[in-house]
N, C-alpha and C. Protein backbone atom coordinates (compact mmCIF):
# COMPACT_ATOMS: atom_id res chain seq x y z
N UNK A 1 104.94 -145.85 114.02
CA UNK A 1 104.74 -144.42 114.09
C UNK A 1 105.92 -143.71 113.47
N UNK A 2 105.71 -142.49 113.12
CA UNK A 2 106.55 -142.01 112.34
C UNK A 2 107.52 -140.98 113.35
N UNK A 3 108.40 -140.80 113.10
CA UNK A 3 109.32 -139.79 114.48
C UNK A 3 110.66 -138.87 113.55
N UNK A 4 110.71 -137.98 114.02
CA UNK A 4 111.71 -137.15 113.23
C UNK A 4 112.79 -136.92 114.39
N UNK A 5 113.73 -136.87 113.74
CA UNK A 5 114.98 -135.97 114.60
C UNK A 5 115.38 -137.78 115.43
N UNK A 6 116.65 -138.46 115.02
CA UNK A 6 117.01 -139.33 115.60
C UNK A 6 118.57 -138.79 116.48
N UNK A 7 118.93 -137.68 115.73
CA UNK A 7 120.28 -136.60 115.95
C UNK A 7 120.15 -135.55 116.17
N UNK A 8 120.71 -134.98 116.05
CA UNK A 8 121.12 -133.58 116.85
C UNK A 8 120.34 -132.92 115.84
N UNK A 9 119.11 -131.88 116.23
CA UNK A 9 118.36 -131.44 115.24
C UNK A 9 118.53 -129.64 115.80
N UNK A 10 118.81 -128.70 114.79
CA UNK A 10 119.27 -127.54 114.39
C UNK A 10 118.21 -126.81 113.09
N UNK A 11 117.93 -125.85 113.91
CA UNK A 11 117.27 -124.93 112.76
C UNK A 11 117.44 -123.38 113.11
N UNK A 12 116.91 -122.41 111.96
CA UNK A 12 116.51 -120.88 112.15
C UNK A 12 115.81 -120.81 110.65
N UNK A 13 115.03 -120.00 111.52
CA UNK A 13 113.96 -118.99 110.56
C UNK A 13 114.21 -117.35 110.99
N UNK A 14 114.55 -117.21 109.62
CA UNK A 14 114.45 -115.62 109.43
C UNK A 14 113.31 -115.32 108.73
N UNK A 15 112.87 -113.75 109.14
CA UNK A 15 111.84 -113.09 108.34
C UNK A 15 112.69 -111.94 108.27
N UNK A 16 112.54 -111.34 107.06
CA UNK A 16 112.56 -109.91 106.60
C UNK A 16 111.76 -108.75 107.20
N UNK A 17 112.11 -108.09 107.87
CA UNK A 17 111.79 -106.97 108.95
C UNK A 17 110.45 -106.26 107.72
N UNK A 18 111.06 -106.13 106.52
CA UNK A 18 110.18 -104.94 105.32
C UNK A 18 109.14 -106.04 105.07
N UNK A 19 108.99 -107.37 105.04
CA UNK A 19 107.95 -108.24 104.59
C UNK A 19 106.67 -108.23 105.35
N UNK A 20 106.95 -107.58 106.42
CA UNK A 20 105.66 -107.65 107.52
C UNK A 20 105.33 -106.18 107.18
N UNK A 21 103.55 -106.57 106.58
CA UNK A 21 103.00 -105.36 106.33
C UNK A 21 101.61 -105.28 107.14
N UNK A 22 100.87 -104.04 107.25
CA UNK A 22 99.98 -103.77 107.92
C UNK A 22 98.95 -103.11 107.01
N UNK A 23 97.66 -102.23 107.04
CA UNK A 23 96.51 -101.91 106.18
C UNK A 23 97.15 -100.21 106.02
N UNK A 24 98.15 -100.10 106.38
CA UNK A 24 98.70 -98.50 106.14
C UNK A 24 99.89 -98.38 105.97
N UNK A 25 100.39 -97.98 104.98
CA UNK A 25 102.20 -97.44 105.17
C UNK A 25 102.61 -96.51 105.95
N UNK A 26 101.74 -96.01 106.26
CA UNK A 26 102.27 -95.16 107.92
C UNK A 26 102.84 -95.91 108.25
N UNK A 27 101.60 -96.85 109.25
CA UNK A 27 102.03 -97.77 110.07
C UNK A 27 103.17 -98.36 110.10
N UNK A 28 103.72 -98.56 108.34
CA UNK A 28 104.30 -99.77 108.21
C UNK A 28 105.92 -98.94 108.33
N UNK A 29 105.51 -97.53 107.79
CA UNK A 29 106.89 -97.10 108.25
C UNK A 29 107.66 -96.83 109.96
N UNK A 30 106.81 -96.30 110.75
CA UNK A 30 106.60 -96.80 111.86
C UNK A 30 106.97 -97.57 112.80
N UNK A 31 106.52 -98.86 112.37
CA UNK A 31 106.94 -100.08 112.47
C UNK A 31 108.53 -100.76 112.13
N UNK A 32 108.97 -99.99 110.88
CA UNK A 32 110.37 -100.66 110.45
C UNK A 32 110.82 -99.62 111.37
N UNK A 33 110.66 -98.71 111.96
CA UNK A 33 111.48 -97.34 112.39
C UNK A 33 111.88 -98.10 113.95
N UNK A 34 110.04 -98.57 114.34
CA UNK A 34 110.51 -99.29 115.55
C UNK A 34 111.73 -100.43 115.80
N UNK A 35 111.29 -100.95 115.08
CA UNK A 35 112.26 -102.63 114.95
C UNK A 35 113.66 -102.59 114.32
N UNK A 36 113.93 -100.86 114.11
CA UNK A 36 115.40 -100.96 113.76
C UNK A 36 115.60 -101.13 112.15
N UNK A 37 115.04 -101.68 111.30
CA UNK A 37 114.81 -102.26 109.72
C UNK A 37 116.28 -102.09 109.59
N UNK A 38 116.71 -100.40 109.06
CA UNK A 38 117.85 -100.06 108.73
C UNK A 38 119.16 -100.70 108.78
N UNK A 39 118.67 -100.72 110.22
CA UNK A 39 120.77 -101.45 110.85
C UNK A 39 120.28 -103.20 110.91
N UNK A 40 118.90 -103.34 111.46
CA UNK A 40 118.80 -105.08 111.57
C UNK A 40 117.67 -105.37 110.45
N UNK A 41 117.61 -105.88 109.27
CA UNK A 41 116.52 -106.20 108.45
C UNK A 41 116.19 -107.61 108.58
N UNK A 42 116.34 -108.09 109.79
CA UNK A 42 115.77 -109.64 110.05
C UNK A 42 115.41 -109.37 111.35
N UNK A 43 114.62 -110.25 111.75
CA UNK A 43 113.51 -110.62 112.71
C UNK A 43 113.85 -112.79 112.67
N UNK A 44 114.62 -112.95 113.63
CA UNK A 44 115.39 -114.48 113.41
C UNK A 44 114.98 -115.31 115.17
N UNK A 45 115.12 -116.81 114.49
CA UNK A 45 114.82 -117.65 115.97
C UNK A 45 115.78 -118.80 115.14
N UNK A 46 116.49 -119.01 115.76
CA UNK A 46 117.37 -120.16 116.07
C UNK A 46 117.37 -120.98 117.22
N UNK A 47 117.05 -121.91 116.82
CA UNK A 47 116.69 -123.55 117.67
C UNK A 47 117.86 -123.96 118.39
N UNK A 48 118.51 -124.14 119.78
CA UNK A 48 119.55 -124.78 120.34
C UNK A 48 119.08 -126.03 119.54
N UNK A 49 120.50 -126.61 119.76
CA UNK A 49 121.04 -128.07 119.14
C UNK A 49 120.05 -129.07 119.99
N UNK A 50 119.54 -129.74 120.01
CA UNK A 50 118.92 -130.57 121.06
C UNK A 50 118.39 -131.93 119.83
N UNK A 51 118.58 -132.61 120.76
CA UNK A 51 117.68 -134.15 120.10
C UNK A 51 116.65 -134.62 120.50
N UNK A 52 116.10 -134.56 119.73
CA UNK A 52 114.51 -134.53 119.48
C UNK A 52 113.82 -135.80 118.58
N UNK A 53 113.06 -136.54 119.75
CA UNK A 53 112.43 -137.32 119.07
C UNK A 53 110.69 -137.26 118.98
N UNK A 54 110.25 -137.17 117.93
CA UNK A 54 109.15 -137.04 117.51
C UNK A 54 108.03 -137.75 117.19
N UNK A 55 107.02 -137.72 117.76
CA UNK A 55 105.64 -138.84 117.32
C UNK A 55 104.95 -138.14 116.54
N UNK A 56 104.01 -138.37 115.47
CA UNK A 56 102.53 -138.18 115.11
C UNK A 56 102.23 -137.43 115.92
N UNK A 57 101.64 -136.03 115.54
CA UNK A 57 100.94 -134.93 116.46
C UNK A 57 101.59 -134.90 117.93
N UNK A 58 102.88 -134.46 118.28
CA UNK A 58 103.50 -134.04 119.60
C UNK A 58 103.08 -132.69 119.57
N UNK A 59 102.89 -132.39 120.61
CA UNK A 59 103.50 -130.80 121.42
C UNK A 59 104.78 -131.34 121.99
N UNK A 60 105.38 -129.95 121.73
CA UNK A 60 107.19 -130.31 122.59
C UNK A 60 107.03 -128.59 123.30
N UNK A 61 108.28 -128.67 123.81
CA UNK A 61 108.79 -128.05 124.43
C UNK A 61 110.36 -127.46 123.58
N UNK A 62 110.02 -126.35 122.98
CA UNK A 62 111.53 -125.87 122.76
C UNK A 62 112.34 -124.88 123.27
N UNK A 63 113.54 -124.69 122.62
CA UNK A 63 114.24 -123.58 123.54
C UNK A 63 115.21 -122.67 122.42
N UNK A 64 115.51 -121.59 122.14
CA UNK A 64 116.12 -121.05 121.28
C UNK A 64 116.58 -119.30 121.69
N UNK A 65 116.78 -118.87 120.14
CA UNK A 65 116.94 -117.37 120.74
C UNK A 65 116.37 -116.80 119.35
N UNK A 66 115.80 -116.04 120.24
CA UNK A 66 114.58 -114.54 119.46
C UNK A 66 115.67 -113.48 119.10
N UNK A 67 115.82 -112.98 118.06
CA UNK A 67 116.60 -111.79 117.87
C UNK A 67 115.58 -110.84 117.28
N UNK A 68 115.15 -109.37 117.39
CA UNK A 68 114.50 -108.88 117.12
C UNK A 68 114.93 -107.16 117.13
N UNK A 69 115.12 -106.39 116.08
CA UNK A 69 115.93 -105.16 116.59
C UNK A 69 117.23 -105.10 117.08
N UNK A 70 117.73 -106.27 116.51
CA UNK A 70 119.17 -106.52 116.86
C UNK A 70 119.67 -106.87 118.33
N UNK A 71 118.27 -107.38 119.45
CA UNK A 71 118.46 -108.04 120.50
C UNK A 71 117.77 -109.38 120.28
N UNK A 72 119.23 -109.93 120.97
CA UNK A 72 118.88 -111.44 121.06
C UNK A 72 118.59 -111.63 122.60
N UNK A 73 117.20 -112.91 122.37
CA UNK A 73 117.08 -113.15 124.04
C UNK A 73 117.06 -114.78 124.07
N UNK A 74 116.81 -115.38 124.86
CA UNK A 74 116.70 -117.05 125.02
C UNK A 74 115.30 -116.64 125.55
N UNK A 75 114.85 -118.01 124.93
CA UNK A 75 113.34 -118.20 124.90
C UNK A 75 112.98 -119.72 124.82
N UNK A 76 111.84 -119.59 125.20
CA UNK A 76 111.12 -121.21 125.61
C UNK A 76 109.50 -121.07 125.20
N UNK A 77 109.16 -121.89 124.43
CA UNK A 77 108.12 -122.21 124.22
C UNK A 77 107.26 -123.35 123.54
N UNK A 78 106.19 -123.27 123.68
CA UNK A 78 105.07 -125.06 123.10
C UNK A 78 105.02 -124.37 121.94
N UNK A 79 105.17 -125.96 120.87
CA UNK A 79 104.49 -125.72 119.82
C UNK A 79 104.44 -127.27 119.31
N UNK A 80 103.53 -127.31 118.46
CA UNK A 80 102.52 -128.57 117.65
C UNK A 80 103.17 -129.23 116.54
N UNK A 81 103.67 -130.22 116.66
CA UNK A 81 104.38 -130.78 115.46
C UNK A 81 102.60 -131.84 114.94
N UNK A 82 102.67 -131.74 113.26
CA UNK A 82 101.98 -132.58 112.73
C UNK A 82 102.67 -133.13 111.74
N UNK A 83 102.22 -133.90 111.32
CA UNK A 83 102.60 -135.03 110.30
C UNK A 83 103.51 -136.69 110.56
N UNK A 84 104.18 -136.63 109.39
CA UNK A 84 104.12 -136.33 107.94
C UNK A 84 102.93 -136.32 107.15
N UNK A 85 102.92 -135.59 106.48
CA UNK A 85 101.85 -135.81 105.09
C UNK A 85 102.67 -135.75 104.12
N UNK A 86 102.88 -136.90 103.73
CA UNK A 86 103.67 -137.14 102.33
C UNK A 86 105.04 -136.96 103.38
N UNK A 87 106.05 -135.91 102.69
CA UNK A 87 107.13 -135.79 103.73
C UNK A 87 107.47 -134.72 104.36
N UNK A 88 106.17 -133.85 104.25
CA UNK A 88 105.85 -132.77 104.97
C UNK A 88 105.26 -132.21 106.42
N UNK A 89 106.14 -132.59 107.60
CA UNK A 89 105.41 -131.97 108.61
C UNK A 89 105.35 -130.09 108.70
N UNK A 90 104.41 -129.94 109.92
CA UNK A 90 104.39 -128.83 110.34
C UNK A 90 104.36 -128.69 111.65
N UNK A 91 104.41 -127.43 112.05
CA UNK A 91 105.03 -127.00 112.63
C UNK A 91 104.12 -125.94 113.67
N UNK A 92 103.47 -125.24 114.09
CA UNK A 92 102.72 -124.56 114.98
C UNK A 92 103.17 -123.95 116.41
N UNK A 93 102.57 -122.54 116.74
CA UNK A 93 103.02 -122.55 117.72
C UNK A 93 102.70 -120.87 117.88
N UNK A 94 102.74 -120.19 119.14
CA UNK A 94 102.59 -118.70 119.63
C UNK A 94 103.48 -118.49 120.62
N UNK A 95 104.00 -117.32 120.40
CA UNK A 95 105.17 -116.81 121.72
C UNK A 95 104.90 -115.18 121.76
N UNK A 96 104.43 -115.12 123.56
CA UNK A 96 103.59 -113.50 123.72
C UNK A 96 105.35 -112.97 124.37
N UNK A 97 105.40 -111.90 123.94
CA UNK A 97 106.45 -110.92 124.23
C UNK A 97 106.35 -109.95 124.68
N UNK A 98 107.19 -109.20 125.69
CA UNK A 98 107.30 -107.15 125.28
C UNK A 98 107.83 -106.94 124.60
N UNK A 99 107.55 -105.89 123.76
CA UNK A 99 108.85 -105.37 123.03
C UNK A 99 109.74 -104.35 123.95
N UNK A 100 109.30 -104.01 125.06
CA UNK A 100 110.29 -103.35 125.52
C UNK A 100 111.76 -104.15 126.11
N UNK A 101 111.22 -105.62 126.32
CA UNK A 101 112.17 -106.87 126.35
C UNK A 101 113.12 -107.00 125.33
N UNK A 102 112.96 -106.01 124.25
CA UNK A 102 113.77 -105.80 122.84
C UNK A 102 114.38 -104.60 122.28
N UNK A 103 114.26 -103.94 123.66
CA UNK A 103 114.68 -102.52 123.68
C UNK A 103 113.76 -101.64 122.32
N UNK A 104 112.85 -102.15 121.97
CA UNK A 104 111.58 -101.43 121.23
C UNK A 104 110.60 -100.50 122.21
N UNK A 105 110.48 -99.31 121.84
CA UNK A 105 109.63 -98.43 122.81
C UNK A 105 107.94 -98.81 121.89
N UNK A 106 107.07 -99.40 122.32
CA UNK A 106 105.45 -99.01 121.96
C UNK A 106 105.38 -97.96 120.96
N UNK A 107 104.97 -98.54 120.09
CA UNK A 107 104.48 -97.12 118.97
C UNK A 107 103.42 -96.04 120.13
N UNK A 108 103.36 -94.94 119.48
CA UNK A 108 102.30 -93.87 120.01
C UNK A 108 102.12 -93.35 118.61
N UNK A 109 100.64 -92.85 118.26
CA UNK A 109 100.11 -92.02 117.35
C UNK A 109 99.64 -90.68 117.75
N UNK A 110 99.57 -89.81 116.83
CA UNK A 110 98.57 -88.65 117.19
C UNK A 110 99.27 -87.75 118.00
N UNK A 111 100.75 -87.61 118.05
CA UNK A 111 101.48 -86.92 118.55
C UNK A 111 101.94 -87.33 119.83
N UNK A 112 101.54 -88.96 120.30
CA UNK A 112 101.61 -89.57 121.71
C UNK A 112 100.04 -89.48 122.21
N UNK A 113 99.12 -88.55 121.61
CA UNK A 113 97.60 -89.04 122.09
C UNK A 113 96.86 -90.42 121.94
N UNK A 114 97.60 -91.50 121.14
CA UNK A 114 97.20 -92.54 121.30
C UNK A 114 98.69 -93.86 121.36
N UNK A 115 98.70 -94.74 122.36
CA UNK A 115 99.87 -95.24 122.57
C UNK A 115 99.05 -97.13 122.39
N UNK A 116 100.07 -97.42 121.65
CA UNK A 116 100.06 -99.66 122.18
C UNK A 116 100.33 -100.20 122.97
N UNK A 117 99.73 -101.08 123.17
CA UNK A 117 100.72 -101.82 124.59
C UNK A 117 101.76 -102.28 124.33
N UNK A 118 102.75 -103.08 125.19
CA UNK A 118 103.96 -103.58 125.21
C UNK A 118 104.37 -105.14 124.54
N UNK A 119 102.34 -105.85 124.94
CA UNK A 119 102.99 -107.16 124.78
C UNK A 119 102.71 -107.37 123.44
N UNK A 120 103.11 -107.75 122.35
CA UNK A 120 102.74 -108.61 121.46
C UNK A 120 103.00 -110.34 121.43
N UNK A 121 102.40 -110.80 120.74
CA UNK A 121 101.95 -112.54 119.74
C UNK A 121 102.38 -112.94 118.56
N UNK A 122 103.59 -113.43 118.42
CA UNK A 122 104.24 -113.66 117.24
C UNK A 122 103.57 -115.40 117.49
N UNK A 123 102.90 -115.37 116.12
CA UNK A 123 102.11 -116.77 115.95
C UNK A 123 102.89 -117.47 114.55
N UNK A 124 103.30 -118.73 114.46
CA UNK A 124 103.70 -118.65 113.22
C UNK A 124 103.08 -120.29 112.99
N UNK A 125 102.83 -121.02 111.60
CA UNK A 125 102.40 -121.80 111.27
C UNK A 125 103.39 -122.49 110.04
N UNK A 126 104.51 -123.29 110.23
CA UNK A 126 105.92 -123.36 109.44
C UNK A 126 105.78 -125.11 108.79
N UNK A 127 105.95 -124.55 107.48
CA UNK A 127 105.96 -126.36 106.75
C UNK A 127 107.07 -126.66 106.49
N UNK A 128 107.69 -128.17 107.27
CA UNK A 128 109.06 -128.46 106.98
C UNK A 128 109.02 -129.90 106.53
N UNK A 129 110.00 -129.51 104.92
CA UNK A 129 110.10 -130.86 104.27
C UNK A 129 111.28 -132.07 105.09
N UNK A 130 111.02 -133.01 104.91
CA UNK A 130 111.64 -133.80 105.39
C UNK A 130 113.29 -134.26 103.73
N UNK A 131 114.10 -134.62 103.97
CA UNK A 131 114.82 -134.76 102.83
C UNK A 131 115.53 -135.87 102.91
């Protein structure tokens, strides 16, 4: 069987705060207004150091920190390792949040006549080469 991570295995993924778009530039301005863009233009998760050994299609258990709007929190969550294919696994996985857990207030539209809820679903689906 194939297994990754025999050492101390370390990662982060950043996204670009302006790369996440929506069906309106309202929205989308909005949105960067919420999340800070200006002063924080990343949206980042960094993996604690941990050793990790890996089978063919695991779910694990990880642990890291969410920075979002320029708050960082520690976080825990499942996600789906597949592969290799060729020397490409992936990676899977969903983590439900508040944003008020990020010092983000809920968008409101319409002058506050229409408001979002708190929690969102950052889902991500990540291909990592092996080297």
């Amino acid at each position: 069987m194939d297994s990754l991570g025999k050492d101390m295995v370390t990662a982060k993924i950043t996204i670009p705060v302006k790369s996440i778009h929506s069906k309106s530039t309202s929205m989308d301005k909005n949105m960067y207004e919420a999340l800070k863009a200006k002063d924080n233009p990343e949206i980042s998760f960094s993996l604690r150091p941990s050793k990790v050994v890996l089978k063919h299609n695991d779910s694990l258990q990880i642990k890291g920190d969410l920075t979002i709007a320029g708050k960082t929190r520690p976080i825990e969550m499942t996600v789906l390792l597949t592969g290799p294919d060729s020397s490409t696994y992936r990676l899977q996985g969903r983590y439900d949040l508040l944003m008020t857990d990020y010092g983000i207030a809920p968008p409101t539209f319409m002058g506050g006549l229409m408001k979002t809820g708190a929690k969102i679903s950052i889902q991500f689906d990540v291909k990592l080469e092996s080297k």
